[in-house]
PDB file of N, CA and C in Angstrom:
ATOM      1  N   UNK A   1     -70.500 124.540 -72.953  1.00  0.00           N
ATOM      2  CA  UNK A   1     -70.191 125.482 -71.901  1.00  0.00           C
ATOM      3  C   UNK A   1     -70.024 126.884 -72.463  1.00  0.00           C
ATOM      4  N   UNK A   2     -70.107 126.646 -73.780  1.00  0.00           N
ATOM      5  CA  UNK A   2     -69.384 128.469 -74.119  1.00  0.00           C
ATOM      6  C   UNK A   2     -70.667 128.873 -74.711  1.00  0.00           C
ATOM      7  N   UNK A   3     -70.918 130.578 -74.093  1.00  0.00           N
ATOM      8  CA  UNK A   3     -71.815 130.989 -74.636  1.00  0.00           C
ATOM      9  C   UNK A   3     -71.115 132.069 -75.495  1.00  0.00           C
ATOM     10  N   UNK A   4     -72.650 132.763 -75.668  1.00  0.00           N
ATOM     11  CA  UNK A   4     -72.475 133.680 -76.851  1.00  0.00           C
ATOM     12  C   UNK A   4     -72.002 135.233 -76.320  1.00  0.00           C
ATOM     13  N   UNK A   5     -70.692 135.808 -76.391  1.00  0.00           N
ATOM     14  CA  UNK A   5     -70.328 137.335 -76.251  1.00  0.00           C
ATOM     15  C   UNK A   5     -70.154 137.692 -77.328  1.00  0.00           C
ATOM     16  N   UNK A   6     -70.685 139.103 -77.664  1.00  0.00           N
ATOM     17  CA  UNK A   6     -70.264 139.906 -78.697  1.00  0.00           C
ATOM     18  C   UNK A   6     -68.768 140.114 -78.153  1.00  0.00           C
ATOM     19  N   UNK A   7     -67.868 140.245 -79.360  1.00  0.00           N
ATOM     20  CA  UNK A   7     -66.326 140.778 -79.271  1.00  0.00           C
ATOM     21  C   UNK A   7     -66.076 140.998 -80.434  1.00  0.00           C
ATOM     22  N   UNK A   8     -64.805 141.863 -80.845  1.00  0.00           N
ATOM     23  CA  UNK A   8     -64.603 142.425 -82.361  1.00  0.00           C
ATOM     24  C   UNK A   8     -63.785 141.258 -82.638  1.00  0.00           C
ATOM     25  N   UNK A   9     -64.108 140.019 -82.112  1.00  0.00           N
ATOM     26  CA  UNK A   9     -63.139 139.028 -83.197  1.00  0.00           C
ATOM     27  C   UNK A   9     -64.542 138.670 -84.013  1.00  0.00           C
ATOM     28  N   UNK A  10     -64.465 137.416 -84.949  1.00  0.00           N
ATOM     29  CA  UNK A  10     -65.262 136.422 -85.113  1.00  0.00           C
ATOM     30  C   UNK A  10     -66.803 135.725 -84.421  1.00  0.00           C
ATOM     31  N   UNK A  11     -68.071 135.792 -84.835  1.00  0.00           N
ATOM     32  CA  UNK A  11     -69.020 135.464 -84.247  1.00  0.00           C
ATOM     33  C   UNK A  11     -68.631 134.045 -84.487  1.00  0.00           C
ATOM     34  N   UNK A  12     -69.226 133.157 -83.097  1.00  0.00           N
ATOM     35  CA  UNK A  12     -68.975 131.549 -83.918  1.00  0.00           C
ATOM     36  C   UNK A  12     -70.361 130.878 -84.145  1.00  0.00           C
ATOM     37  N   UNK A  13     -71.394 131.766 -84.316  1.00  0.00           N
ATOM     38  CA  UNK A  13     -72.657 131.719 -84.509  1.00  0.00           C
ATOM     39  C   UNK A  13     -72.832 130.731 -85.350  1.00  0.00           C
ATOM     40  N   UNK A  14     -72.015 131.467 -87.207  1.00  0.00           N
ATOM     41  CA  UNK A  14     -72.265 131.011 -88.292  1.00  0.00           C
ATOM     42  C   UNK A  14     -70.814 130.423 -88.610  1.00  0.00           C
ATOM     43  N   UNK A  15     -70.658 129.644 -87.360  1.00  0.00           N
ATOM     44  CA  UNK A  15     -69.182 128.745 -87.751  1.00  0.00           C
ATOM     45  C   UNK A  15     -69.454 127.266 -88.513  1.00  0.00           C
ATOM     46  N   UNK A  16     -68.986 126.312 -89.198  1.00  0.00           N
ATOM     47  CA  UNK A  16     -69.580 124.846 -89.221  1.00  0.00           C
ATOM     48  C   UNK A  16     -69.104 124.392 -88.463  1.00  0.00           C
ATOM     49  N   UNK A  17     -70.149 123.012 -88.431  1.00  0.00           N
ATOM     50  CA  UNK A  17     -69.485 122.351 -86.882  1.00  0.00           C
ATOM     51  C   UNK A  17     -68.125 121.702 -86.930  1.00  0.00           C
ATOM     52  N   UNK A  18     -67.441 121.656 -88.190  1.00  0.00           N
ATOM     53  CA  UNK A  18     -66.141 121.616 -87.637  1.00  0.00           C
ATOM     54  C   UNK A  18     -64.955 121.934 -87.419  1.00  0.00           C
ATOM     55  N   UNK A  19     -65.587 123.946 -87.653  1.00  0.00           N
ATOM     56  CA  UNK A  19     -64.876 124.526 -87.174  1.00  0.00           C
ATOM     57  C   UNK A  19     -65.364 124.502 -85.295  1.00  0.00           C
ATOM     58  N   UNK A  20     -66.304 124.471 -85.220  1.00  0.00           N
ATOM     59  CA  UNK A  20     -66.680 124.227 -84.046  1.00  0.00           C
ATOM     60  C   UNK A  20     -65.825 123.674 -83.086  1.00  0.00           C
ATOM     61  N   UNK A  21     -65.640 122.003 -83.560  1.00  0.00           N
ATOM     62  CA  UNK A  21     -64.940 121.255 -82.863  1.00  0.00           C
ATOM     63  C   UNK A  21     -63.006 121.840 -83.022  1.00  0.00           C
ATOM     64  N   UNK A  22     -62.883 122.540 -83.712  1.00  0.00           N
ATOM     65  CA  UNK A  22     -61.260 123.092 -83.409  1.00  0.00           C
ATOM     66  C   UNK A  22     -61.122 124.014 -82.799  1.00  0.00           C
ATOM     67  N   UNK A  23     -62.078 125.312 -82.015  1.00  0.00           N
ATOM     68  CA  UNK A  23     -61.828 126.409 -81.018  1.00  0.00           C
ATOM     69  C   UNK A  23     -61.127 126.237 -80.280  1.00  0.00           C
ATOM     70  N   UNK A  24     -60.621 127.378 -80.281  1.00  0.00           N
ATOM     71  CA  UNK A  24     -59.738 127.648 -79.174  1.00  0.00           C
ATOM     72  C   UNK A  24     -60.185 128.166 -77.726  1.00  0.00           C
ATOM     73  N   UNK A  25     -60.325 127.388 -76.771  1.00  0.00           N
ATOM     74  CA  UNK A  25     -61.132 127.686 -75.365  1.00  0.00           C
ATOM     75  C   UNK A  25     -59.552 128.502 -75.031  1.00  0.00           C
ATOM     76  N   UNK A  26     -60.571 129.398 -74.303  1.00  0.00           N
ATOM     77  CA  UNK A  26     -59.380 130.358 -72.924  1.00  0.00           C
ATOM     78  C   UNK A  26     -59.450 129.630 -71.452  1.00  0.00           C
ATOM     79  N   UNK A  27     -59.310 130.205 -70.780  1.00  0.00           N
ATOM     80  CA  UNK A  27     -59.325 129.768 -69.195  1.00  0.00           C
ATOM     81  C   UNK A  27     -60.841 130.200 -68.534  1.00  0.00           C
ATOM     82  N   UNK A  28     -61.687 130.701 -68.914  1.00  0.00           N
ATOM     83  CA  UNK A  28     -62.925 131.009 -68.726  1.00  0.00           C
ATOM     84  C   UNK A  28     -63.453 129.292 -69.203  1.00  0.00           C
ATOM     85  N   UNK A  29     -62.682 128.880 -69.638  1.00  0.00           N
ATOM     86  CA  UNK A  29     -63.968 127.626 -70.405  1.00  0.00           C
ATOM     87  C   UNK A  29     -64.514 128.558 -72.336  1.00  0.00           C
ATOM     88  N   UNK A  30     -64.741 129.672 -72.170  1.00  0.00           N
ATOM     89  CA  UNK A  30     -65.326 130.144 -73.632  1.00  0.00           C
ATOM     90  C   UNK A  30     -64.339 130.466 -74.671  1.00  0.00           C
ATOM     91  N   UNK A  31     -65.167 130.187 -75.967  1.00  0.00           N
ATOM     92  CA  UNK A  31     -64.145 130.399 -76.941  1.00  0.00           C
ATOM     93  C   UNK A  31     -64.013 131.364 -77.351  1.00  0.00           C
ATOM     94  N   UNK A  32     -62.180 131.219 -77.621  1.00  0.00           N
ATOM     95  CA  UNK A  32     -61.225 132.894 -77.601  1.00  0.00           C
ATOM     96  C   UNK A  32     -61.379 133.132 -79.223  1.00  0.00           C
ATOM     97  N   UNK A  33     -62.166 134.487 -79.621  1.00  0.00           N
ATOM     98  CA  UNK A  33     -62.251 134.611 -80.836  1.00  0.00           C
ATOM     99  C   UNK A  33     -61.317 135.064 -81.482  1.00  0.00           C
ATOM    100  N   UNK A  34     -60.752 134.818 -82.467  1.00  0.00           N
ATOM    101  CA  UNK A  34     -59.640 135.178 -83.541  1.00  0.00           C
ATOM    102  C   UNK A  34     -59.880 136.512 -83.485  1.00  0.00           C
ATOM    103  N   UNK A  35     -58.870 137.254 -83.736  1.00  0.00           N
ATOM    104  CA  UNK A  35     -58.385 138.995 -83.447  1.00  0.00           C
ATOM    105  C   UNK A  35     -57.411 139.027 -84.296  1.00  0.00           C
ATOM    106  N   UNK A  36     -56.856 140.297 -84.560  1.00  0.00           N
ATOM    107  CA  UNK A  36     -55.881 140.666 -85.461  1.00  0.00           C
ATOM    108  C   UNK A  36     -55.548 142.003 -84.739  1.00  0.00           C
ATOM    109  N   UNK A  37     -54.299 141.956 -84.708  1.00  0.00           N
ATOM    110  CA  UNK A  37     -53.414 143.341 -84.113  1.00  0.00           C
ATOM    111  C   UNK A  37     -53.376 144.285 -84.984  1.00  0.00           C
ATOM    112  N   UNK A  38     -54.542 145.359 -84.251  1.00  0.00           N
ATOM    113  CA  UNK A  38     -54.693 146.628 -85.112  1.00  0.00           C
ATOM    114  C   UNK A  38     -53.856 147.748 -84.782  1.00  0.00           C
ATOM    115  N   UNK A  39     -52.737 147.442 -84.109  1.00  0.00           N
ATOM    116  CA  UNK A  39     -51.901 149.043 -83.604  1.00  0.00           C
ATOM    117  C   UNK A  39     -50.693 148.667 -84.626  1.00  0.00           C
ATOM    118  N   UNK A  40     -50.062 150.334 -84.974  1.00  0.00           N
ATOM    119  CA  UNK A  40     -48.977 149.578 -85.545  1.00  0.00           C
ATOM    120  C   UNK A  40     -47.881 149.274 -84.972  1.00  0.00           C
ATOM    121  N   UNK A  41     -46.990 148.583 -85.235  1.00  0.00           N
ATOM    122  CA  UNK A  41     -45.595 147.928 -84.851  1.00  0.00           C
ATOM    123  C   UNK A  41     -45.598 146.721 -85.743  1.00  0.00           C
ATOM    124  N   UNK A  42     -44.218 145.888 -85.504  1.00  0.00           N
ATOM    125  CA  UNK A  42     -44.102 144.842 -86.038  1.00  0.00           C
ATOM    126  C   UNK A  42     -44.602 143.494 -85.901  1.00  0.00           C
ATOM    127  N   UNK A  43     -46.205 143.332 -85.384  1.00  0.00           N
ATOM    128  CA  UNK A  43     -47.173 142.415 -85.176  1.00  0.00           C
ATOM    129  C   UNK A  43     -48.513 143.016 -85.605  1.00  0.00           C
ATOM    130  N   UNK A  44     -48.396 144.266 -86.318  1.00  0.00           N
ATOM    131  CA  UNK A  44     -49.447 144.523 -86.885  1.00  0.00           C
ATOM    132  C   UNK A  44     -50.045 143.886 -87.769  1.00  0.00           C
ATOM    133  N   UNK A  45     -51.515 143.671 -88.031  1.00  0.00           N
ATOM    134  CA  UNK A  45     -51.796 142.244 -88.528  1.00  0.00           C
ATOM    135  C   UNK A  45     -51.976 141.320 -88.856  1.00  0.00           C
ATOM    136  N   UNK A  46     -51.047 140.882 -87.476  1.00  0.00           N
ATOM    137  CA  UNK A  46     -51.062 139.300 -87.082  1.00  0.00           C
ATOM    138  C   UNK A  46     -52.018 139.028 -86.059  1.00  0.00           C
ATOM    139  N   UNK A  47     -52.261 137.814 -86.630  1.00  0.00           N
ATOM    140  CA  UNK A  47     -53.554 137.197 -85.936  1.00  0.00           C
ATOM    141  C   UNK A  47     -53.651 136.264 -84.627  1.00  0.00           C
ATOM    142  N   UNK A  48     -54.524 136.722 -83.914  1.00  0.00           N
ATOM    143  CA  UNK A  48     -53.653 135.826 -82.566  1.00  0.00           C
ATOM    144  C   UNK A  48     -55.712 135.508 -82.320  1.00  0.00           C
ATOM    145  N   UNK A  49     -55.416 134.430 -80.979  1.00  0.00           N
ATOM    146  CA  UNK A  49     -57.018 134.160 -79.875  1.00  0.00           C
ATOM    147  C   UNK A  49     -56.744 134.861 -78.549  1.00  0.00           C
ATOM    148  N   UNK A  50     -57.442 135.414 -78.139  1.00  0.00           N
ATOM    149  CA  UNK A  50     -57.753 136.241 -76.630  1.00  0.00           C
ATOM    150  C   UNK A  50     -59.303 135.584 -76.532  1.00  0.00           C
ATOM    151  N   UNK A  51     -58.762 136.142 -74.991  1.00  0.00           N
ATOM    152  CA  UNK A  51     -60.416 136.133 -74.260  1.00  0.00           C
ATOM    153  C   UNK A  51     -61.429 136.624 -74.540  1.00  0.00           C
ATOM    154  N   UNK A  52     -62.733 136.102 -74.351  1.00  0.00           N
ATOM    155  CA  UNK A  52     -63.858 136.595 -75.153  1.00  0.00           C
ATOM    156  C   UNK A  52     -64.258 137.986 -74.261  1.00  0.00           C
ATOM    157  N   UNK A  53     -63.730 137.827 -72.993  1.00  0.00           N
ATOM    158  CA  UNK A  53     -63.548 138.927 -72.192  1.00  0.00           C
ATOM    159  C   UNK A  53     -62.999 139.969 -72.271  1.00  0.00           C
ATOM    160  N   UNK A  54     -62.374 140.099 -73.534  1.00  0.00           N
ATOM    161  CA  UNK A  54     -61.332 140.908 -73.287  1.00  0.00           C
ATOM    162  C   UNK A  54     -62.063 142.600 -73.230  1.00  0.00           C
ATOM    163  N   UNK A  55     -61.469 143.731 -72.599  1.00  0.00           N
ATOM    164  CA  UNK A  55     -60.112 143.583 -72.059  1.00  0.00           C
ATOM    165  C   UNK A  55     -60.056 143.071 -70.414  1.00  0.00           C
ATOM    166  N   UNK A  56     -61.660 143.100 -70.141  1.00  0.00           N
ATOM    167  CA  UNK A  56     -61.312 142.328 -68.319  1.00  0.00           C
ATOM    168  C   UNK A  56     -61.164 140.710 -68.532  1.00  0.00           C
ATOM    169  N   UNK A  57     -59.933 140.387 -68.991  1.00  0.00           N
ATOM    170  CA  UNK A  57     -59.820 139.096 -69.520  1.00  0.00           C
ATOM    171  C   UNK A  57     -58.499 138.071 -68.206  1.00  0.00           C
ATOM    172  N   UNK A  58     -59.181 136.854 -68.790  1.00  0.00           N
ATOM    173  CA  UNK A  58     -58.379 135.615 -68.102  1.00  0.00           C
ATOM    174  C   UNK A  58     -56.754 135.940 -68.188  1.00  0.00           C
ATOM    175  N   UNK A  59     -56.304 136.513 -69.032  1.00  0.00           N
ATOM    176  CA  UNK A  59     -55.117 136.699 -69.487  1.00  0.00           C
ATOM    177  C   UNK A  59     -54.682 135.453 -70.731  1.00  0.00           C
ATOM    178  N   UNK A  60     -55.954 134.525 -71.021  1.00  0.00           N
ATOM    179  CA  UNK A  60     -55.657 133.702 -72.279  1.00  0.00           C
ATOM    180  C   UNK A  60     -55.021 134.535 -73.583  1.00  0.00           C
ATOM    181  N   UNK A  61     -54.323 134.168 -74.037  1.00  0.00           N
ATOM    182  CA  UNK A  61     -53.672 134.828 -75.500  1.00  0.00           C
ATOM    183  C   UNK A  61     -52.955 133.385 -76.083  1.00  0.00           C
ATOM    184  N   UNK A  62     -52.744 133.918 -77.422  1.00  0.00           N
ATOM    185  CA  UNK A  62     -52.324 132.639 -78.537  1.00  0.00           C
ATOM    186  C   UNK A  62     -52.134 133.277 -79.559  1.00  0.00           C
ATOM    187  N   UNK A  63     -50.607 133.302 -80.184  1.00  0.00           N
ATOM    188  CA  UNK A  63     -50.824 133.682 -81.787  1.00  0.00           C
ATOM    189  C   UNK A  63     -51.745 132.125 -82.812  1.00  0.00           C
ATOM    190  N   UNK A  64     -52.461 132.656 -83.914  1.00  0.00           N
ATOM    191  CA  UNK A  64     -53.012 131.951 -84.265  1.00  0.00           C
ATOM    192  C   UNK A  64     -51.525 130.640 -84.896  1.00  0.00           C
ATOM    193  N   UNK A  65     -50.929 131.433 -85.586  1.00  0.00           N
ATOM    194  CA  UNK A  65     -49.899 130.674 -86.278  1.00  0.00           C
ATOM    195  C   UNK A  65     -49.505 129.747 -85.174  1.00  0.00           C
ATOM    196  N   UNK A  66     -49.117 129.953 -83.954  1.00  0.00           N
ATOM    197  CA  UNK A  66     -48.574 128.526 -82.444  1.00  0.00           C
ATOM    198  C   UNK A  66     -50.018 127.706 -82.629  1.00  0.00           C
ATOM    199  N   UNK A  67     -51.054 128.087 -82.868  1.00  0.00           N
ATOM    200  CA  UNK A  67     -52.135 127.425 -82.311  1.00  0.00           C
ATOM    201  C   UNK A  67     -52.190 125.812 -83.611  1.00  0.00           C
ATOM    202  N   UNK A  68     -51.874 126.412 -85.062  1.00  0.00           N
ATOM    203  CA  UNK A  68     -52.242 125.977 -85.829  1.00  0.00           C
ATOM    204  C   UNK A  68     -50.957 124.576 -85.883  1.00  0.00           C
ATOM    205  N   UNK A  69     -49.875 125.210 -85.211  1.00  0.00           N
ATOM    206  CA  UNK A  69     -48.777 124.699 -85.239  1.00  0.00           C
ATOM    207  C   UNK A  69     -48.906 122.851 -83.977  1.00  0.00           C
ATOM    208  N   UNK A  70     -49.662 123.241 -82.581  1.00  0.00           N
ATOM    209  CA  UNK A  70     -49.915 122.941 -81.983  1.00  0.00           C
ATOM    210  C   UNK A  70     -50.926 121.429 -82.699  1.00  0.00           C
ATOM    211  N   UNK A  71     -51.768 121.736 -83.097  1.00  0.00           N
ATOM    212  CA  UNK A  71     -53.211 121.213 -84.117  1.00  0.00           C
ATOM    213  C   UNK A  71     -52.726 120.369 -85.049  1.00  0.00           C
ATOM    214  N   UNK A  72     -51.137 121.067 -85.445  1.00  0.00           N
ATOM    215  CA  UNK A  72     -50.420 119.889 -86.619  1.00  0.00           C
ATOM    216  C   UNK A  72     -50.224 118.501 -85.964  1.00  0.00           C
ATOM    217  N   UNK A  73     -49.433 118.967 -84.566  1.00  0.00           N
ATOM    218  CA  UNK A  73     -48.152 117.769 -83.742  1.00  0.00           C
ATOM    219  C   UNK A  73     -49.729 117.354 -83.314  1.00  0.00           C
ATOM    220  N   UNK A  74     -50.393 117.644 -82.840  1.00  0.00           N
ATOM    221  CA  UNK A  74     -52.039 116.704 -82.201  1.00  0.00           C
ATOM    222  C   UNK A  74     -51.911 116.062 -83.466  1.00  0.00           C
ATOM    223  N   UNK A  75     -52.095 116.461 -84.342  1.00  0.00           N
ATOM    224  CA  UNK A  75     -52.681 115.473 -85.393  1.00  0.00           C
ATOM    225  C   UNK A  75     -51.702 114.370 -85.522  1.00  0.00           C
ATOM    226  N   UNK A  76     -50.737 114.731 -86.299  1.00  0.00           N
ATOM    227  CA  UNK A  76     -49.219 113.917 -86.115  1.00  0.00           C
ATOM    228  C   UNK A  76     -49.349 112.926 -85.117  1.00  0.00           C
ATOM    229  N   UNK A  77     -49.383 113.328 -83.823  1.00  0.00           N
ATOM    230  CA  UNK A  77     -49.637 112.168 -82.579  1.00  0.00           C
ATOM    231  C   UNK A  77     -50.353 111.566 -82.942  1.00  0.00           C
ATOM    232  N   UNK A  78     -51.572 111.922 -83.204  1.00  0.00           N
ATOM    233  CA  UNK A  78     -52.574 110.900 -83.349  1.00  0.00           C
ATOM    234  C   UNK A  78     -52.260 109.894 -84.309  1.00  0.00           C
ATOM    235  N   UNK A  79     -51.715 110.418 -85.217  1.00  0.00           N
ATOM    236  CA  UNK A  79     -51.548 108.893 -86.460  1.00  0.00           C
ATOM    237  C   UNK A  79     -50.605 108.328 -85.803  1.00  0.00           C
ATOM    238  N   UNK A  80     -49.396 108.838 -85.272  1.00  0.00           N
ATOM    239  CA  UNK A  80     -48.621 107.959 -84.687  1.00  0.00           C
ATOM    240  C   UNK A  80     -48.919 107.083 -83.656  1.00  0.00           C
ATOM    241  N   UNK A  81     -49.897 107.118 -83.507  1.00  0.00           N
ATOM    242  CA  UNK A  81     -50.656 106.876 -81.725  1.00  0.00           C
ATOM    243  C   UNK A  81     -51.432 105.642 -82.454  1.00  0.00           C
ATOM    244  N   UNK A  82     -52.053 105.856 -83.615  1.00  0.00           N
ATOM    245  CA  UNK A  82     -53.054 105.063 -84.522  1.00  0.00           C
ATOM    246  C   UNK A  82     -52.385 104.061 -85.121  1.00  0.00           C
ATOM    247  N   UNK A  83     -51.171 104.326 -85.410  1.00  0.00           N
ATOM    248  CA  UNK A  83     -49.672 103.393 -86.354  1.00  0.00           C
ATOM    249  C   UNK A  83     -49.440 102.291 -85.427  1.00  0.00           C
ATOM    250  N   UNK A  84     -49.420 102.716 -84.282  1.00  0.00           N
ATOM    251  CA  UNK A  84     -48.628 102.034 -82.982  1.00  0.00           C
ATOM    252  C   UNK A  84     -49.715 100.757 -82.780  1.00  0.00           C
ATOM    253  N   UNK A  85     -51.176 101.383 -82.567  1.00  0.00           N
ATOM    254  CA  UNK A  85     -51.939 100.628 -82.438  1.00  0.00           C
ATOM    255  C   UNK A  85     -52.179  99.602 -83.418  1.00  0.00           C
ATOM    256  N   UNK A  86     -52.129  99.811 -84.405  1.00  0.00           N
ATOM    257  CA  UNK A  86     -52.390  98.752 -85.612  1.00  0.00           C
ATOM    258  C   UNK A  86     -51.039  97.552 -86.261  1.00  0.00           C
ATOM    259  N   UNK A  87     -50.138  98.440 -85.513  1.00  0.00           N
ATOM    260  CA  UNK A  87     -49.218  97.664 -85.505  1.00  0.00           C
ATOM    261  C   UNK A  87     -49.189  96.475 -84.607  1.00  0.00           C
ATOM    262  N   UNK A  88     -49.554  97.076 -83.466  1.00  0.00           N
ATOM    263  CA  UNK A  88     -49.251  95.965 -82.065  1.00  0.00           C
ATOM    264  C   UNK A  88     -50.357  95.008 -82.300  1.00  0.00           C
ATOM    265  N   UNK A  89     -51.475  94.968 -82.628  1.00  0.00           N
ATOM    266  CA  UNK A  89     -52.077  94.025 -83.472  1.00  0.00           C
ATOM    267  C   UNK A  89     -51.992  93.771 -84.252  1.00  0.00           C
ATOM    268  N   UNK A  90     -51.586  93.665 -85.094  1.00  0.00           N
ATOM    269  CA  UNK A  90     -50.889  92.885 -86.247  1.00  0.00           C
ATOM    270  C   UNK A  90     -49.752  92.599 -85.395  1.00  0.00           C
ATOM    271  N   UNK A  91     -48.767  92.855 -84.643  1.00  0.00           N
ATOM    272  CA  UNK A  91     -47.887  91.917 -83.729  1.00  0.00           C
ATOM    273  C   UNK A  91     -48.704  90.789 -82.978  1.00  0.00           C
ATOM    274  N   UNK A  92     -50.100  91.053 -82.326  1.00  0.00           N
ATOM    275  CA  UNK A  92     -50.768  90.249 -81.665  1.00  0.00           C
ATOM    276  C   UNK A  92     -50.714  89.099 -82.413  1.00  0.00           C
ATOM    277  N   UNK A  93     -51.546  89.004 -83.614  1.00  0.00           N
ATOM    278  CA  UNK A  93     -51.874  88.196 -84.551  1.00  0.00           C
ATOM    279  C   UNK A  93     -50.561  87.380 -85.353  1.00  0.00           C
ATOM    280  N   UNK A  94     -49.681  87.822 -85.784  1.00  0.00           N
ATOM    281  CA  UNK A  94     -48.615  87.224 -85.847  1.00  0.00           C
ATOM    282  C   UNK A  94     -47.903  85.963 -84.588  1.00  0.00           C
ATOM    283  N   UNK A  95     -47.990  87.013 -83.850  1.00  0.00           N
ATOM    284  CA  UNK A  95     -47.614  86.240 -82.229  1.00  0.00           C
ATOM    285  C   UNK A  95     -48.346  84.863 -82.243  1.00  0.00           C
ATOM    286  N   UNK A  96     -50.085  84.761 -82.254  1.00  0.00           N
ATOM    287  CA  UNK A  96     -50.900  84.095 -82.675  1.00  0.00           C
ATOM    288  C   UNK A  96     -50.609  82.634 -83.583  1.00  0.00           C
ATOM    289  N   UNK A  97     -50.129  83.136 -84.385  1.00  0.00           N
ATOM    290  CA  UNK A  97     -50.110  82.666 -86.159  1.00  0.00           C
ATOM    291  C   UNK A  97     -48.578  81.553 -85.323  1.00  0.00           C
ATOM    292  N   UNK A  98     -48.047  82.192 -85.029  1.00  0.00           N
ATOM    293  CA  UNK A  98     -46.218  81.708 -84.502  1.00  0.00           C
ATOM    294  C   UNK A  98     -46.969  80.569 -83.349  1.00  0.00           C
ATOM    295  N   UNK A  99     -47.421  80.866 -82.543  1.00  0.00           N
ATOM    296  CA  UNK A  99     -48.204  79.792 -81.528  1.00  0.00           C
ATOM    297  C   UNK A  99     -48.660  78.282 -82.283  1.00  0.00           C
ATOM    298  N   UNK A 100     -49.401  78.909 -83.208  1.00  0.00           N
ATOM    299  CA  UNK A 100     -50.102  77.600 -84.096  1.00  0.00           C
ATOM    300  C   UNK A 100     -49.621  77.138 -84.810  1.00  0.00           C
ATOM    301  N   UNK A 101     -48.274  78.167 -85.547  1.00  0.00           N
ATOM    302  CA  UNK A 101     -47.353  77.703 -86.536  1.00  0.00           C
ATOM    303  C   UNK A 101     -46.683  76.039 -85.469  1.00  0.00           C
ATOM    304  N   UNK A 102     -45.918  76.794 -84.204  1.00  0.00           N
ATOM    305  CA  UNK A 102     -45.450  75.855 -83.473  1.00  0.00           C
ATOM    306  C   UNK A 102     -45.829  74.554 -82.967  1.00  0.00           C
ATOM    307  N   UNK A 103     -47.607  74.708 -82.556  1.00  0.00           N
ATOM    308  CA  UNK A 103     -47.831  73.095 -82.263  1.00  0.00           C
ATOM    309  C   UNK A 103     -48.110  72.416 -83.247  1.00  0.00           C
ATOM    310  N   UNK A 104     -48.389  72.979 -84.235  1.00  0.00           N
ATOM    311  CA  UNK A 104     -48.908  72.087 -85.826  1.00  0.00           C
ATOM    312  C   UNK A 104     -46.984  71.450 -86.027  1.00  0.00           C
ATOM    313  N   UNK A 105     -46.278  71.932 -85.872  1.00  0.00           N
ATOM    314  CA  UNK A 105     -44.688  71.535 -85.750  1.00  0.00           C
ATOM    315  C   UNK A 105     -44.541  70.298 -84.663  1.00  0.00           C
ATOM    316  N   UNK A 106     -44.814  70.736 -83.813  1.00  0.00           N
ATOM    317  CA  UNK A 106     -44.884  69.688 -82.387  1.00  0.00           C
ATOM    318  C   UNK A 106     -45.281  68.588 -82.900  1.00  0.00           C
ATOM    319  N   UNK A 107     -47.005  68.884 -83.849  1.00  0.00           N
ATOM    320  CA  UNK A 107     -47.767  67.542 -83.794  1.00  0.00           C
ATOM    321  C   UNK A 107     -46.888  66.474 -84.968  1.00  0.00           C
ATOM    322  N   UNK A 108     -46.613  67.520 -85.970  1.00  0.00           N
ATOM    323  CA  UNK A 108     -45.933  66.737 -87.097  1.00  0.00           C
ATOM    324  C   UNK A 108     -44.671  66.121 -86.684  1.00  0.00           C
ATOM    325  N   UNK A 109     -43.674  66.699 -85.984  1.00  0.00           N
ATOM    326  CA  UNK A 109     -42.874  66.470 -85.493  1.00  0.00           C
ATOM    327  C   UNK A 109     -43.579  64.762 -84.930  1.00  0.00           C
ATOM    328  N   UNK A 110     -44.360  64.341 -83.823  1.00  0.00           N
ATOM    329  CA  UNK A 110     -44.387  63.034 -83.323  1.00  0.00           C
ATOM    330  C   UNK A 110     -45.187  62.347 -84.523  1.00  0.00           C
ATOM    331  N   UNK A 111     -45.878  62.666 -85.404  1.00  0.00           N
ATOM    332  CA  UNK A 111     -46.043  61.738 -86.593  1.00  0.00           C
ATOM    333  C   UNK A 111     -44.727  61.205 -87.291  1.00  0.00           C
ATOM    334  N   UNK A 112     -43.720  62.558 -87.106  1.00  0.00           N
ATOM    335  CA  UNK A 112     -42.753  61.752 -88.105  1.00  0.00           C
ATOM    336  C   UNK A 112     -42.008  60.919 -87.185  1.00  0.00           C
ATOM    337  N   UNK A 113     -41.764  61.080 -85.768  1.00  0.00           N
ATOM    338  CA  UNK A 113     -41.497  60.061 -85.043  1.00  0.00           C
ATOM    339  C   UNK A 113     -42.183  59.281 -85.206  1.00  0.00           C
ATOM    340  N   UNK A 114     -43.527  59.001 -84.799  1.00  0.00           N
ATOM    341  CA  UNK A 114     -44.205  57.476 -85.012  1.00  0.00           C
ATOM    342  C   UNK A 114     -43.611  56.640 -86.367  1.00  0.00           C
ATOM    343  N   UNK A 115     -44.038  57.417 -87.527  1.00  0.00           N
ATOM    344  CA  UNK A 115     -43.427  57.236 -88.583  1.00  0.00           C
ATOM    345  C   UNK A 115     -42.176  56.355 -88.725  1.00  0.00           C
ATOM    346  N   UNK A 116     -41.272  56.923 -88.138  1.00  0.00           N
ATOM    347  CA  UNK A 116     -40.298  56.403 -88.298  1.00  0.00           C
ATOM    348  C   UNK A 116     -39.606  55.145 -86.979  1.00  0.00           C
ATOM    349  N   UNK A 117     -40.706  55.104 -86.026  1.00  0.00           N
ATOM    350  CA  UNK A 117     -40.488  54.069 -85.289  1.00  0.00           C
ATOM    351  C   UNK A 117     -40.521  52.760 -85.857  1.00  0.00           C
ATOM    352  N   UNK A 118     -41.736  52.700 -86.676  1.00  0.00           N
ATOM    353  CA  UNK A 118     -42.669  51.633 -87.149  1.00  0.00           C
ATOM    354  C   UNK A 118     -41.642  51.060 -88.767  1.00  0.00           C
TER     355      UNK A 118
END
C-alpha cells in the first residue's frame, strides 16, 4: 500500500527487506520516514517518524526511541506467547503419557488380581 514520496527523512527505496518489514506506517496507511529535529531546543536532534505528508499531514508522530521501545515488548510477547505455546503441549503430551501411564496400571493391577486369585 505505501508508495513512494520524496520527504527530507529517509528514502525506503534502498532499505533491506527487513528493514522493510519493521516501518513505521502513519494513519495514511504510508510509511512515516525517520526525521530528526532540526530547530533548536531541548529535542534538538532527536529522532522521531511523521507523516510522509508532512507538513499537510495525518497528524501521525512517534519518537523513534517509544517506537523501538514498543518493537522490544512485541518481541518479548511474542516469545512469551511462543513459551506458553510449547509449554501447553508439552502439558498436552504429558497429560497423554499420565492417561496411558494409568490404564497400563488398571491392566496390571487385574493381572495381579488374577494372579493372586489362582
Amino acid at each position: 500500500m505505501a508508495t513512494s514520496h520524496e520527504s527530507s527523512g529517509n528514502s525506503s527505496r534502498s532499505r533491506s527487506r527487513s528493514d522493510q518489514q519493521c516501518q513505521v506506517v502513519c494513519y495514511h496507511g504510508e510509511i512515516a520516514p525517520l526525521r530528526e529535529v532540526k530547530y533548536n531546543g531541548p529535542t534538538y536532534g532527536k529522532k522521531f517518524y511523521g507523516c510522509s505528508y508532512w507538513p499537510r499531514a495525518c497528524g501521525y508522530f512517534k519518537w523513534a526511541d517509544e517506537v523501538h521501545e514498543i518493537r522490544d515488548l512485541q518481541m518479548r510477547l511474542l516469545e512469551k506467547d511462543t513459551e506458553i505455546a510449547e509449554l501447553e503441549m508439552e502439558k498436552g503430551f504429558l497429560e497423554d503419557k499420565i492417561k496411558r501411564l494409568k490404564e497400563t496400571k488398571l491392566k496390571l493391577d487385574d493381572v495381579v488380581e488374577e494372579l493372586s486369585i489362582c
